[in-house]
PDB file of N, CA and C in Angstrom:
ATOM      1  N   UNK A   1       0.847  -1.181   0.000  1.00  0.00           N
ATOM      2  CA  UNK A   1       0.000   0.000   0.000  1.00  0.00           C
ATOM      3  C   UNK A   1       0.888   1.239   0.000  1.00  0.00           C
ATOM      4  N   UNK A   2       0.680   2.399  -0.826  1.00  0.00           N
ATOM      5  CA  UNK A   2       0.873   3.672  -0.948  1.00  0.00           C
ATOM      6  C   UNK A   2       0.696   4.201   0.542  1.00  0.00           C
ATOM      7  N   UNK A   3       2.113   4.269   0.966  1.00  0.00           N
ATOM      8  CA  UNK A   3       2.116   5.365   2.550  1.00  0.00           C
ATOM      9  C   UNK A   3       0.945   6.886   2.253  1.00  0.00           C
ATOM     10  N   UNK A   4       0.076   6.683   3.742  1.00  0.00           N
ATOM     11  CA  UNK A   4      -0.652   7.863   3.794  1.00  0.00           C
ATOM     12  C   UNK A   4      -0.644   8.158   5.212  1.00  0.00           C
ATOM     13  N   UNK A   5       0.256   8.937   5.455  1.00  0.00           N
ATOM     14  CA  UNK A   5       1.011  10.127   6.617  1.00  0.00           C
ATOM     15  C   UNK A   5       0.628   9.150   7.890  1.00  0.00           C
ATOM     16  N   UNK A   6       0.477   7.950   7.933  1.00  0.00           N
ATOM     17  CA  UNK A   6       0.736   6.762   9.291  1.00  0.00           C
ATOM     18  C   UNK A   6       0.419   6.111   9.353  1.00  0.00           C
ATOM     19  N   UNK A   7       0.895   4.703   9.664  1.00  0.00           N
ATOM     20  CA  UNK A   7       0.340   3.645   9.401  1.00  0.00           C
ATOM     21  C   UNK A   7      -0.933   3.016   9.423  1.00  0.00           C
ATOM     22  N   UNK A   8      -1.277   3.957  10.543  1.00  0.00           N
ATOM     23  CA  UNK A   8      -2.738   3.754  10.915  1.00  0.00           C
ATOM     24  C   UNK A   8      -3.278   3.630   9.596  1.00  0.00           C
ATOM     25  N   UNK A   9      -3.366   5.115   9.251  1.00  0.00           N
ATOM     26  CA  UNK A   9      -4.351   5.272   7.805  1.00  0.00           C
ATOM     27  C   UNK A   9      -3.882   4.695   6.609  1.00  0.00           C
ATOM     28  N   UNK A  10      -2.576   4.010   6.565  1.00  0.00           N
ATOM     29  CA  UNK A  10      -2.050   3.234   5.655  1.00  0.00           C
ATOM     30  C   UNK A  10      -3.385   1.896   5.694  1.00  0.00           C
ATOM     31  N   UNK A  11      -2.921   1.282   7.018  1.00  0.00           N
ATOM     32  CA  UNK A  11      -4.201   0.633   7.420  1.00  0.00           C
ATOM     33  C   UNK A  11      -5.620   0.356   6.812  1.00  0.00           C
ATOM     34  N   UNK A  12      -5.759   1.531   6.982  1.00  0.00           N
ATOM     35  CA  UNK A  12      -7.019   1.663   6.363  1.00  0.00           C
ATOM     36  C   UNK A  12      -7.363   1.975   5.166  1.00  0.00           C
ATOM     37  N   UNK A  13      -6.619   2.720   4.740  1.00  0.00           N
ATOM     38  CA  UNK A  13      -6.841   2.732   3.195  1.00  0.00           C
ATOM     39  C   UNK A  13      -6.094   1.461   2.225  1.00  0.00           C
ATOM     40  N   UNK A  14      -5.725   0.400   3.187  1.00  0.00           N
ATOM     41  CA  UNK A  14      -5.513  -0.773   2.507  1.00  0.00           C
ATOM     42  C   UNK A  14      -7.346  -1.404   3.193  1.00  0.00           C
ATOM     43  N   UNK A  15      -7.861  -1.594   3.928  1.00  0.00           N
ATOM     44  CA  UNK A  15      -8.934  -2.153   4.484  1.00  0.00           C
ATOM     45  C   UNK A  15     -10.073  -1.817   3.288  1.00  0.00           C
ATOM     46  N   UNK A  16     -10.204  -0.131   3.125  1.00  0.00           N
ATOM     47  CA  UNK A  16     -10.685   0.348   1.744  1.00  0.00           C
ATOM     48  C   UNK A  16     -10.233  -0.180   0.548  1.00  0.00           C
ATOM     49  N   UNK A  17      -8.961  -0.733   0.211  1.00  0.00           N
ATOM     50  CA  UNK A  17      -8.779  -0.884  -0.962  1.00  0.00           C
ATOM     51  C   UNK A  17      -8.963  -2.253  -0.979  1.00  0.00           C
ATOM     52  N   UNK A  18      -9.500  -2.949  -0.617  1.00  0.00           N
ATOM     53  CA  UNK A  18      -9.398  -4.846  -0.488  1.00  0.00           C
ATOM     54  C   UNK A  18     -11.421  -4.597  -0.521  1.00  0.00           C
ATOM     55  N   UNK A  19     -12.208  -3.636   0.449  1.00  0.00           N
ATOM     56  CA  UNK A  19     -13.630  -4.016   0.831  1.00  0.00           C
ATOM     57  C   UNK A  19     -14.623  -3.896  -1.075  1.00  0.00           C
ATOM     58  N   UNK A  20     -13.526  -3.035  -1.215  1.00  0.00           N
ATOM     59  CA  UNK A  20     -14.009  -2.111  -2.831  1.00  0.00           C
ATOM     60  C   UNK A  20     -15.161  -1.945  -2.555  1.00  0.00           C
ATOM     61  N   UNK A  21     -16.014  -2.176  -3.191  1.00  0.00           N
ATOM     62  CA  UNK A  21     -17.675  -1.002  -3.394  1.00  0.00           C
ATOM     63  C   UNK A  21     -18.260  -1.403  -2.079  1.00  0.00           C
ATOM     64  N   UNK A  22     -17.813  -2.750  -1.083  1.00  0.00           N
ATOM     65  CA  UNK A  22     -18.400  -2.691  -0.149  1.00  0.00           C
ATOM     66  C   UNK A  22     -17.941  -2.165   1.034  1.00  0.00           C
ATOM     67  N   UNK A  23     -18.751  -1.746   2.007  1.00  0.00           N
ATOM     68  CA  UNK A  23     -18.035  -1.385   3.109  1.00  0.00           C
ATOM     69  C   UNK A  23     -17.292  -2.532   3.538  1.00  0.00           C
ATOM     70  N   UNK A  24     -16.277  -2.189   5.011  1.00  0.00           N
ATOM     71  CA  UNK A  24     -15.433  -3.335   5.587  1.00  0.00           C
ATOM     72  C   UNK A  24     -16.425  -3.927   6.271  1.00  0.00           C
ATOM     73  N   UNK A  25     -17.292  -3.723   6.802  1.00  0.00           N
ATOM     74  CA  UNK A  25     -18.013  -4.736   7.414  1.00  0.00           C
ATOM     75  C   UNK A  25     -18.326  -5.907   6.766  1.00  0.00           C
ATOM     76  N   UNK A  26     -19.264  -5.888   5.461  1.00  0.00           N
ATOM     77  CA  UNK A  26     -19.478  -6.576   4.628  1.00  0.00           C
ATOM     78  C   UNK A  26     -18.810  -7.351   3.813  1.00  0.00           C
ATOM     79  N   UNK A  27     -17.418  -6.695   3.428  1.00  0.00           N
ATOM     80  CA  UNK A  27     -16.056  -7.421   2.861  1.00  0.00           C
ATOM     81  C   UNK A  27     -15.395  -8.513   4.602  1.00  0.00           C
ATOM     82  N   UNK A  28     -15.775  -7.794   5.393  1.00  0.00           N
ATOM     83  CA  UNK A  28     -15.521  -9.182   6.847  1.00  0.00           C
ATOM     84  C   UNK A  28     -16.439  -9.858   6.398  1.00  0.00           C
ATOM     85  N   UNK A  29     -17.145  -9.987   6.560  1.00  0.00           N
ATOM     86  CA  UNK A  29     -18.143 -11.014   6.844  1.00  0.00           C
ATOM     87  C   UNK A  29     -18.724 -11.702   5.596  1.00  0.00           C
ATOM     88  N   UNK A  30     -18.107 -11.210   4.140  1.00  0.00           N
ATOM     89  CA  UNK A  30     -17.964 -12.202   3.281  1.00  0.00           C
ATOM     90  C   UNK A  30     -17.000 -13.281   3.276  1.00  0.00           C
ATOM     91  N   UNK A  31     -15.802 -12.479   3.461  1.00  0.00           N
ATOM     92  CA  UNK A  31     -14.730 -13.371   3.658  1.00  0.00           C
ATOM     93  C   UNK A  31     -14.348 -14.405   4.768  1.00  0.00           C
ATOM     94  N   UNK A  32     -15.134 -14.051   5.968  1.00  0.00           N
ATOM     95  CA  UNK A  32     -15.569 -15.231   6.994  1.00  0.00           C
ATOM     96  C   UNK A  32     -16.002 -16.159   6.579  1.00  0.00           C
ATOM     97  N   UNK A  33     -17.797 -15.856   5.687  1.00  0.00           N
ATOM     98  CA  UNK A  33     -18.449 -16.901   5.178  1.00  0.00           C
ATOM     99  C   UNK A  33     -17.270 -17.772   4.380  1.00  0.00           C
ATOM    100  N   UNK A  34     -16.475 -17.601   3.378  1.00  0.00           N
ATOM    101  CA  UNK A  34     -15.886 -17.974   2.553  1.00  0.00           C
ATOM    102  C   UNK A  34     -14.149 -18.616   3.110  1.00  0.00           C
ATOM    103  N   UNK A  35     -14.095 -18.056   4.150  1.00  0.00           N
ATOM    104  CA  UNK A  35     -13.022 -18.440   4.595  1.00  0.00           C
ATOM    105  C   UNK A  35     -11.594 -18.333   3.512  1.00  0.00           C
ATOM    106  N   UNK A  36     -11.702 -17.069   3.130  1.00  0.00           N
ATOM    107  CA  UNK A  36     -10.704 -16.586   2.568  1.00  0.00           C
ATOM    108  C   UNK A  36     -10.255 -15.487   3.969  1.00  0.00           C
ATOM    109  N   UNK A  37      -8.750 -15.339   3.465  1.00  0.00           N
ATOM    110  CA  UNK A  37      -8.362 -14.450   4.417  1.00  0.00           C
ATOM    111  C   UNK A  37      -7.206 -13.346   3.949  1.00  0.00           C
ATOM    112  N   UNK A  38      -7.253 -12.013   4.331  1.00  0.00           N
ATOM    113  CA  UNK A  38      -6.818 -10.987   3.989  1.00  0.00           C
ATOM    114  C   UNK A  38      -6.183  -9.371   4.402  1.00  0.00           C
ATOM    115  N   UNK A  39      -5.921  -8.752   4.463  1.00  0.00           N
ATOM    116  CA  UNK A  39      -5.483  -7.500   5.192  1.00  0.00           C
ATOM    117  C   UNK A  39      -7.080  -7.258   5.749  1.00  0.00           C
ATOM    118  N   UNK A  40      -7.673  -7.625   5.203  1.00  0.00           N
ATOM    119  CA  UNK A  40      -9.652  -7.029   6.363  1.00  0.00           C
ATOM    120  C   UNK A  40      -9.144  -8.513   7.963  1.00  0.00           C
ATOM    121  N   UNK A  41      -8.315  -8.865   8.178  1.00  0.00           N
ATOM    122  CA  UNK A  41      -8.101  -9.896   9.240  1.00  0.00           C
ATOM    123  C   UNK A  41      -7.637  -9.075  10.390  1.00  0.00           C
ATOM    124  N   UNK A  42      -6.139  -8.156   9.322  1.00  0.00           N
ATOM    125  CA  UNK A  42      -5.984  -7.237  10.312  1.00  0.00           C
ATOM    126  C   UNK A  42      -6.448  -6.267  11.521  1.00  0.00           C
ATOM    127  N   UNK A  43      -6.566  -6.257  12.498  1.00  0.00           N
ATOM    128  CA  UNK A  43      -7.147  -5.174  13.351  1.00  0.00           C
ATOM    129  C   UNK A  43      -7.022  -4.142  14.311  1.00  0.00           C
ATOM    130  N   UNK A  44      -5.612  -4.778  14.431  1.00  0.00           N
ATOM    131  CA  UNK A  44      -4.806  -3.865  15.720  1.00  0.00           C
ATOM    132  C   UNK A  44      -3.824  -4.029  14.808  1.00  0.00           C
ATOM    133  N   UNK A  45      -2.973  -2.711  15.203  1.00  0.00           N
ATOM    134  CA  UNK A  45      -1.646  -3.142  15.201  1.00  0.00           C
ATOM    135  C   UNK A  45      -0.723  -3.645  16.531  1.00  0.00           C
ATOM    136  N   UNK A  46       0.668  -3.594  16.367  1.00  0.00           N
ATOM    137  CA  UNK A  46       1.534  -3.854  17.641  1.00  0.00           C
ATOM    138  C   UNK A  46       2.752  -3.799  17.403  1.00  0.00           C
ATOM    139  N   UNK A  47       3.318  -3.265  18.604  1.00  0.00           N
ATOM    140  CA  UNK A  47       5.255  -3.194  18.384  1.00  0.00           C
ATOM    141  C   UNK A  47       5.664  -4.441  18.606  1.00  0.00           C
ATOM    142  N   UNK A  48       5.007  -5.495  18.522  1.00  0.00           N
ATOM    143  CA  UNK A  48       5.803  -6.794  18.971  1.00  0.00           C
ATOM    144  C   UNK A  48       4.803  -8.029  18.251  1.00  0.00           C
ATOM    145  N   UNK A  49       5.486  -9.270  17.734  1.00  0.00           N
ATOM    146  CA  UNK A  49       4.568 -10.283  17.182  1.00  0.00           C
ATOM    147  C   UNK A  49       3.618 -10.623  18.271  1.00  0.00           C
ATOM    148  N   UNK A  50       2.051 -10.728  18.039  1.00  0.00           N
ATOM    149  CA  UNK A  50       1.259 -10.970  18.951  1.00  0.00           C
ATOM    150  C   UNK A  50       0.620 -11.948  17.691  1.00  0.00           C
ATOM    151  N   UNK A  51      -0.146 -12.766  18.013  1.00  0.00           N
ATOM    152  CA  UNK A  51      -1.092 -13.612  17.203  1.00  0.00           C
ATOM    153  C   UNK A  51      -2.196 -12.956  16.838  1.00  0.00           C
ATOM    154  N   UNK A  52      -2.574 -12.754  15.561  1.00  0.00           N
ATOM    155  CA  UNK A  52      -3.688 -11.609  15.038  1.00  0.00           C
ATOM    156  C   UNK A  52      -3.736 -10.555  15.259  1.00  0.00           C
ATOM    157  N   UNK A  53      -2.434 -10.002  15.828  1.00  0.00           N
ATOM    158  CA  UNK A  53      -2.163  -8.627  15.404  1.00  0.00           C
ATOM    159  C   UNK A  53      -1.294  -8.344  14.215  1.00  0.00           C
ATOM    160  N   UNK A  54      -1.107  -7.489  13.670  1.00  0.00           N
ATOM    161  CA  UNK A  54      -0.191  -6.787  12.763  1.00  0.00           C
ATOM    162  C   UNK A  54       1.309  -6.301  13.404  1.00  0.00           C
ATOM    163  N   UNK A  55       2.109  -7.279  13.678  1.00  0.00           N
ATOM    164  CA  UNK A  55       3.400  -6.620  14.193  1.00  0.00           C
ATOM    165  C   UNK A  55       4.048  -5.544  12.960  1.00  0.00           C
ATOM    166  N   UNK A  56       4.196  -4.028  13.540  1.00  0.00           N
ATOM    167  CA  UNK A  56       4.818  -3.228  12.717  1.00  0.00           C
ATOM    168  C   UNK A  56       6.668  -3.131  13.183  1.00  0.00           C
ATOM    169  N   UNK A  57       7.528  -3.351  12.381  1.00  0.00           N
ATOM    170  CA  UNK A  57       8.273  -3.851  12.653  1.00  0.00           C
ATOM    171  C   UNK A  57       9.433  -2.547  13.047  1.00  0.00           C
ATOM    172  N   UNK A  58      10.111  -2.637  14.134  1.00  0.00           N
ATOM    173  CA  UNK A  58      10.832  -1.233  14.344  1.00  0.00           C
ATOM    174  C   UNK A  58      11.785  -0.466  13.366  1.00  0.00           C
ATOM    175  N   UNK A  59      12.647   0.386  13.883  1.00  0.00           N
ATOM    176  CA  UNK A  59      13.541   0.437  12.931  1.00  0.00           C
ATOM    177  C   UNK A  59      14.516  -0.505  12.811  1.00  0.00           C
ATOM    178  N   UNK A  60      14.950  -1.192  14.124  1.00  0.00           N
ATOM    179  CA  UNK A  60      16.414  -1.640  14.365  1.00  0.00           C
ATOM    180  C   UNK A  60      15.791  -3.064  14.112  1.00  0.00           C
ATOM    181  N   UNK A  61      14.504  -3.291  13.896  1.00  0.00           N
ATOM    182  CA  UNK A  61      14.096  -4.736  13.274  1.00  0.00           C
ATOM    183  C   UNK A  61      14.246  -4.742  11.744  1.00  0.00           C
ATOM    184  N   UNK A  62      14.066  -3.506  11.284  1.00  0.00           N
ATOM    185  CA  UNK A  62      13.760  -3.030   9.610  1.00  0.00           C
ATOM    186  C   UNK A  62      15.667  -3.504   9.776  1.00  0.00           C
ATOM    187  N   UNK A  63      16.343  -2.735  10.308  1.00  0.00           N
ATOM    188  CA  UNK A  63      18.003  -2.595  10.207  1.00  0.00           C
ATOM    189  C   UNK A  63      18.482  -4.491  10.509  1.00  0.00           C
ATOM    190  N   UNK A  64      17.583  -5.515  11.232  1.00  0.00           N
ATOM    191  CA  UNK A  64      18.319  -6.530  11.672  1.00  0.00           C
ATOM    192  C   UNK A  64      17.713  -7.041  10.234  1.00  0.00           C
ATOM    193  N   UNK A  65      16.541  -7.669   9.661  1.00  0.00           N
ATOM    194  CA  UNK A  65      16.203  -8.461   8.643  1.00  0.00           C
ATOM    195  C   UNK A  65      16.216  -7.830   7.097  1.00  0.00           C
ATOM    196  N   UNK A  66      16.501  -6.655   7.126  1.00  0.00           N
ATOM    197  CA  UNK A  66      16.708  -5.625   5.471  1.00  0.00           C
ATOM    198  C   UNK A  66      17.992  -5.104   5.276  1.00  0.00           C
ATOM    199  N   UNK A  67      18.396  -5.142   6.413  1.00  0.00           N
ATOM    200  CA  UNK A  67      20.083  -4.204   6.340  1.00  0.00           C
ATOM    201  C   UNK A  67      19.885  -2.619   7.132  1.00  0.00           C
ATOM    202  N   UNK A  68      18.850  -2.132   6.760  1.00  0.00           N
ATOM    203  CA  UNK A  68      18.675  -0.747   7.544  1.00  0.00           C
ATOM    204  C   UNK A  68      17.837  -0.887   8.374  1.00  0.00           C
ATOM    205  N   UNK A  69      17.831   0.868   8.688  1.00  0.00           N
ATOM    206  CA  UNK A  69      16.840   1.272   9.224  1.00  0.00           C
ATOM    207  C   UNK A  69      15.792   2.013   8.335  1.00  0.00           C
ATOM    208  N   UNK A  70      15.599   2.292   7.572  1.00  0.00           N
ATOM    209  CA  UNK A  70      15.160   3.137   6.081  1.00  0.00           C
ATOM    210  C   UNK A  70      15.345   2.421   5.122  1.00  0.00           C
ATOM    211  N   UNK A  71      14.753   0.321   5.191  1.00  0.00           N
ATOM    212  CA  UNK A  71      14.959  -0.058   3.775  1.00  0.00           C
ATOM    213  C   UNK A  71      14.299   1.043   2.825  1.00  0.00           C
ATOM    214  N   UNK A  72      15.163   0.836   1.495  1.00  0.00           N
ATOM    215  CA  UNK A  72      14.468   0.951   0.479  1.00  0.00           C
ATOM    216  C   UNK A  72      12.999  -0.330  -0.064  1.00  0.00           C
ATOM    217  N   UNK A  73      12.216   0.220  -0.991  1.00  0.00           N
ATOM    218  CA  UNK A  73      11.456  -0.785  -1.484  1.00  0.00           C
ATOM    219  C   UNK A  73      12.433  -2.133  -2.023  1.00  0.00           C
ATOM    220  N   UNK A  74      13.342  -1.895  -2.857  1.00  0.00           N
ATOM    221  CA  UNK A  74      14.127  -3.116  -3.410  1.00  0.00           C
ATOM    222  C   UNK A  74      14.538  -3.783  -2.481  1.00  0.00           C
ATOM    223  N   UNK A  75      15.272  -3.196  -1.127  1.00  0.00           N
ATOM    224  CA  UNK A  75      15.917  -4.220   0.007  1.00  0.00           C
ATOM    225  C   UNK A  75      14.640  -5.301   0.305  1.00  0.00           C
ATOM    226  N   UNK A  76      13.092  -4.677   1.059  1.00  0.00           N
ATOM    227  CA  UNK A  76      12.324  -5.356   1.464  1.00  0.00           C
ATOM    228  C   UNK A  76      11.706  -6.517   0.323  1.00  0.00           C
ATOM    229  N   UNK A  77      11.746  -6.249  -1.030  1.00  0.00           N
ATOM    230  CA  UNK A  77      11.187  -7.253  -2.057  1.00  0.00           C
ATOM    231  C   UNK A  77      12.444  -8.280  -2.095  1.00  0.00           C
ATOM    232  N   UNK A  78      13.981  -7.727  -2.058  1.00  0.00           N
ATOM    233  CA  UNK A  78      14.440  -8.873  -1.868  1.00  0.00           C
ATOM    234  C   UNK A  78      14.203 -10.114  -0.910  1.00  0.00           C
ATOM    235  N   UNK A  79      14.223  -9.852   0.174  1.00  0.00           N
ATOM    236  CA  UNK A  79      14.116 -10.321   1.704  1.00  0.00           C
ATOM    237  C   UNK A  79      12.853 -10.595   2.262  1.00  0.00           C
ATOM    238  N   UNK A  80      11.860  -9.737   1.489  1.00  0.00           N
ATOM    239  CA  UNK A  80      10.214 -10.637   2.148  1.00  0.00           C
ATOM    240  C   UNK A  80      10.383 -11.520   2.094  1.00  0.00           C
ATOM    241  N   UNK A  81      10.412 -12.786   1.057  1.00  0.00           N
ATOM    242  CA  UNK A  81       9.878 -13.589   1.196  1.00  0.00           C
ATOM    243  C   UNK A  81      10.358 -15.107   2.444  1.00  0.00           C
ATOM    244  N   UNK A  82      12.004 -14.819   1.959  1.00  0.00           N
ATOM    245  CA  UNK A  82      12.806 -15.650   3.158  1.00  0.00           C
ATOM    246  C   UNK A  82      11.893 -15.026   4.954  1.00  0.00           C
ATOM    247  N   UNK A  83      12.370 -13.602   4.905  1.00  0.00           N
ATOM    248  CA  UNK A  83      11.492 -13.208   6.043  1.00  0.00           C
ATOM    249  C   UNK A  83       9.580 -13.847   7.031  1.00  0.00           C
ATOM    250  N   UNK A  84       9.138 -13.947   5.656  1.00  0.00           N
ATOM    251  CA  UNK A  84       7.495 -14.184   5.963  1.00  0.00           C
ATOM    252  C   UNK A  84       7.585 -15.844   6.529  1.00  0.00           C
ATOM    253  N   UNK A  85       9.050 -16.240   5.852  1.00  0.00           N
ATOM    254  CA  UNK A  85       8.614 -17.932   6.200  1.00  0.00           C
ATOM    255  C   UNK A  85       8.624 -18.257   7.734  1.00  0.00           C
ATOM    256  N   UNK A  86       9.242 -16.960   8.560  1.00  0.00           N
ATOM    257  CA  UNK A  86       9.564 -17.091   9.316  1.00  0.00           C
ATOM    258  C   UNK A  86       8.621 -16.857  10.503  1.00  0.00           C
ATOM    259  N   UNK A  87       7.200 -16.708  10.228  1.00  0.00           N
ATOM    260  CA  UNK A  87       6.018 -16.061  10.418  1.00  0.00           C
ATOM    261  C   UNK A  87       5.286 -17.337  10.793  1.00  0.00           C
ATOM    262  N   UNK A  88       4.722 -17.471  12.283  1.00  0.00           N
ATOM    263  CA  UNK A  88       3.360 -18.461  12.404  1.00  0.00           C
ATOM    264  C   UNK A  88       2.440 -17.823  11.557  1.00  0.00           C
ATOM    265  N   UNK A  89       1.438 -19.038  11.772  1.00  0.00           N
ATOM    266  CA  UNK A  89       0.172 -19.056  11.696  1.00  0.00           C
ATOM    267  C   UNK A  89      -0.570 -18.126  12.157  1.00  0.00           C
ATOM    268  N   UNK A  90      -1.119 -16.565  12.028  1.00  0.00           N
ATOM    269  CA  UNK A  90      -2.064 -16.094  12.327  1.00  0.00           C
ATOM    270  C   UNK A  90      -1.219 -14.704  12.754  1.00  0.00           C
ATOM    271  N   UNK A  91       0.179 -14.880  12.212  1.00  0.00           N
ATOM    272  CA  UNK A  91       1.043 -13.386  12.307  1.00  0.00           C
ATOM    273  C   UNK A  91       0.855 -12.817  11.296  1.00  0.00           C
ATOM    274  N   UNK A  92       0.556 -11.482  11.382  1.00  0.00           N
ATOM    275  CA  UNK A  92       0.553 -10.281  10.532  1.00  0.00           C
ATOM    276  C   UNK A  92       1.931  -9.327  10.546  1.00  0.00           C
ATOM    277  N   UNK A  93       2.458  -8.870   9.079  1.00  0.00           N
ATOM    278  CA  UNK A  93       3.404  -8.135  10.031  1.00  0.00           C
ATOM    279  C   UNK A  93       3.051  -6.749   8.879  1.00  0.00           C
ATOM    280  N   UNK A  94       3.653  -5.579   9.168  1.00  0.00           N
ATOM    281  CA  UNK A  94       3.782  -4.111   8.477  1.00  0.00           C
ATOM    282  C   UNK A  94       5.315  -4.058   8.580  1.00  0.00           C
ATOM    283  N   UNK A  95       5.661  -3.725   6.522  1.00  0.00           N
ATOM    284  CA  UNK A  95       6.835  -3.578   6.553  1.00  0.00           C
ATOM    285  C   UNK A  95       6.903  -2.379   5.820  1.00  0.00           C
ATOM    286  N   UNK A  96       7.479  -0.651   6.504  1.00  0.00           N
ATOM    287  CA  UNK A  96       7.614   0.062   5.867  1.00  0.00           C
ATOM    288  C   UNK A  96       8.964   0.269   4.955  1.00  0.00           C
ATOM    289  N   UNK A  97       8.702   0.152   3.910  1.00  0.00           N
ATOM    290  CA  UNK A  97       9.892   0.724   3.191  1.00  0.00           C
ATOM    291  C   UNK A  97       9.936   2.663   2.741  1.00  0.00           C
ATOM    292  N   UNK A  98      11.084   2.529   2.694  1.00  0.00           N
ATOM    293  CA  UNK A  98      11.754   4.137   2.488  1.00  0.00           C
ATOM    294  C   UNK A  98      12.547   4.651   1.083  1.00  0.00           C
ATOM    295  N   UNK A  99      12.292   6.189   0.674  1.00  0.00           N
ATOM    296  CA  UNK A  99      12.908   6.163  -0.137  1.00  0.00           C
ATOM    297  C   UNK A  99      13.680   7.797   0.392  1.00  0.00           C
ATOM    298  N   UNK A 100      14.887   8.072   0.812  1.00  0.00           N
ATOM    299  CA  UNK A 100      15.585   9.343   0.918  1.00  0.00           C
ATOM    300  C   UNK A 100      15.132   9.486   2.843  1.00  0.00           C
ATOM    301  N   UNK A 101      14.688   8.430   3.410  1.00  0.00           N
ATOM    302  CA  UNK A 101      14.030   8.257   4.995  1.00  0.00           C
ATOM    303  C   UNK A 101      13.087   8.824   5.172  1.00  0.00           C
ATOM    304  N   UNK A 102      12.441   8.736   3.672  1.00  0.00           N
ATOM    305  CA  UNK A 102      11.131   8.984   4.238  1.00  0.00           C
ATOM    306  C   UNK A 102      10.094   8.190   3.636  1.00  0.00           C
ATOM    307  N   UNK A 103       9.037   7.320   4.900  1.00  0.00           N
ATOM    308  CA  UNK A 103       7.846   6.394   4.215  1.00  0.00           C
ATOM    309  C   UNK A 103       7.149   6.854   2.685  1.00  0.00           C
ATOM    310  N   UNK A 104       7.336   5.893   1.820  1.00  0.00           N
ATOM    311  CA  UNK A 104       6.637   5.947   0.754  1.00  0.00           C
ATOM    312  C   UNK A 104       5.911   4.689   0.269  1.00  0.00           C
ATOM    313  N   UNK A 105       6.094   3.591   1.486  1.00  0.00           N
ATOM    314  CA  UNK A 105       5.015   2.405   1.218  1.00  0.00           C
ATOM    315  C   UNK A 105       4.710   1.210   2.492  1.00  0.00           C
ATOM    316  N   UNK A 106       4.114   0.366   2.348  1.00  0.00           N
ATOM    317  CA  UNK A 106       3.971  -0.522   3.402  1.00  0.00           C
ATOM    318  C   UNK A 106       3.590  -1.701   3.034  1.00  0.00           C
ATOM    319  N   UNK A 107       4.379  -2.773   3.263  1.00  0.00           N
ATOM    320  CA  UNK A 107       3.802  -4.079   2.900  1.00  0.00           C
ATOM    321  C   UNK A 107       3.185  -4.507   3.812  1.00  0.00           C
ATOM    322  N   UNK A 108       1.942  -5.243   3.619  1.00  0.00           N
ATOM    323  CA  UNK A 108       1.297  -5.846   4.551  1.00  0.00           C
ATOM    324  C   UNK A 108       1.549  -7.278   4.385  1.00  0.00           C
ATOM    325  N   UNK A 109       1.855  -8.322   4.965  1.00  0.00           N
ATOM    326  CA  UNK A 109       1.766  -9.895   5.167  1.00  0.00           C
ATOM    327  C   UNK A 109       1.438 -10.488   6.067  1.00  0.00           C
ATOM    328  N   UNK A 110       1.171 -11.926   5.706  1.00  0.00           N
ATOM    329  CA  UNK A 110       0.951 -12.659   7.292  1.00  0.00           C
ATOM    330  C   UNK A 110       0.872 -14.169   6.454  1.00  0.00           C
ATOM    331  N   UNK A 111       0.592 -14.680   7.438  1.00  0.00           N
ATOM    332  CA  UNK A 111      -0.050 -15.798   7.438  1.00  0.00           C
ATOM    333  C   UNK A 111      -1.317 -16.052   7.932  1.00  0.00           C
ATOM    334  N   UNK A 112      -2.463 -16.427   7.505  1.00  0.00           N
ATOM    335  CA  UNK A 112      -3.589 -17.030   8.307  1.00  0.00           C
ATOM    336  C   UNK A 112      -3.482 -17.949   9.033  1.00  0.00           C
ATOM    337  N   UNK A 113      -5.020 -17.977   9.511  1.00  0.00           N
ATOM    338  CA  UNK A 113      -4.726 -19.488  10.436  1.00  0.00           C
ATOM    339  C   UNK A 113      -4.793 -20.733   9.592  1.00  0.00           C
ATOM    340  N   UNK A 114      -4.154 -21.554  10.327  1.00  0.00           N
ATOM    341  CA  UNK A 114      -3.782 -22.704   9.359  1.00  0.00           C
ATOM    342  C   UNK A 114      -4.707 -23.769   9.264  1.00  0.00           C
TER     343      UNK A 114
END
């Protein structure tokens, strides 16, 4: 997702961009019925892996698994994916990448429940 001035509203305007013409309520509770699962799973965030939260990952976490503290987008596309394997069942994480140190995106991942 396209950074919009904090994660929060990054958040959400990924929640908006997944519900499309429907509200999030309705995009939940389709995707319950259906048991698909998606950034609408997300609900909290957190500074630390919690189970069904969204761990947003610090700087000096961005600096231990990307190389910095201010990946770029290219560092984090290298390294997601080895990274995510490393992810239970029902972890969410937020990975901001940087361009000049300053947010210009956010990956969202996880795993569902299994």
């Amino acid at each position: 997702m396209k950074w919009n001035t904090s994660i929060e509203q990054t958040l959400i305007d990924g929640h908006h961009h997944v519900a499309g013409d429907s509200t999030i309520a309705e995009a939940r509770a389709r995707a319950a019925k259906s048991r698909t699962h998606s950034l609408l799973d997300v609900v909290a965030l957190s500074d630390r892996p919690f189970l069904g939260q969204c761990w947003v990952l610090s700087a000096d976490e961005l600096h231990r698994y990307f190389g910095s503290k201010t990946p770029p987008k290219k560092a984090i596309d290298a390294g997601a994916e080895a990274f995510l394997k490393k992810l239970e069942d029902e972890q969410f994480v937020a990975i901001i990448a940087y361009t000049k140190h300053l947010p210009i995106a956010v990956l969202f991942a996880g795993k569902p429940p299994g």
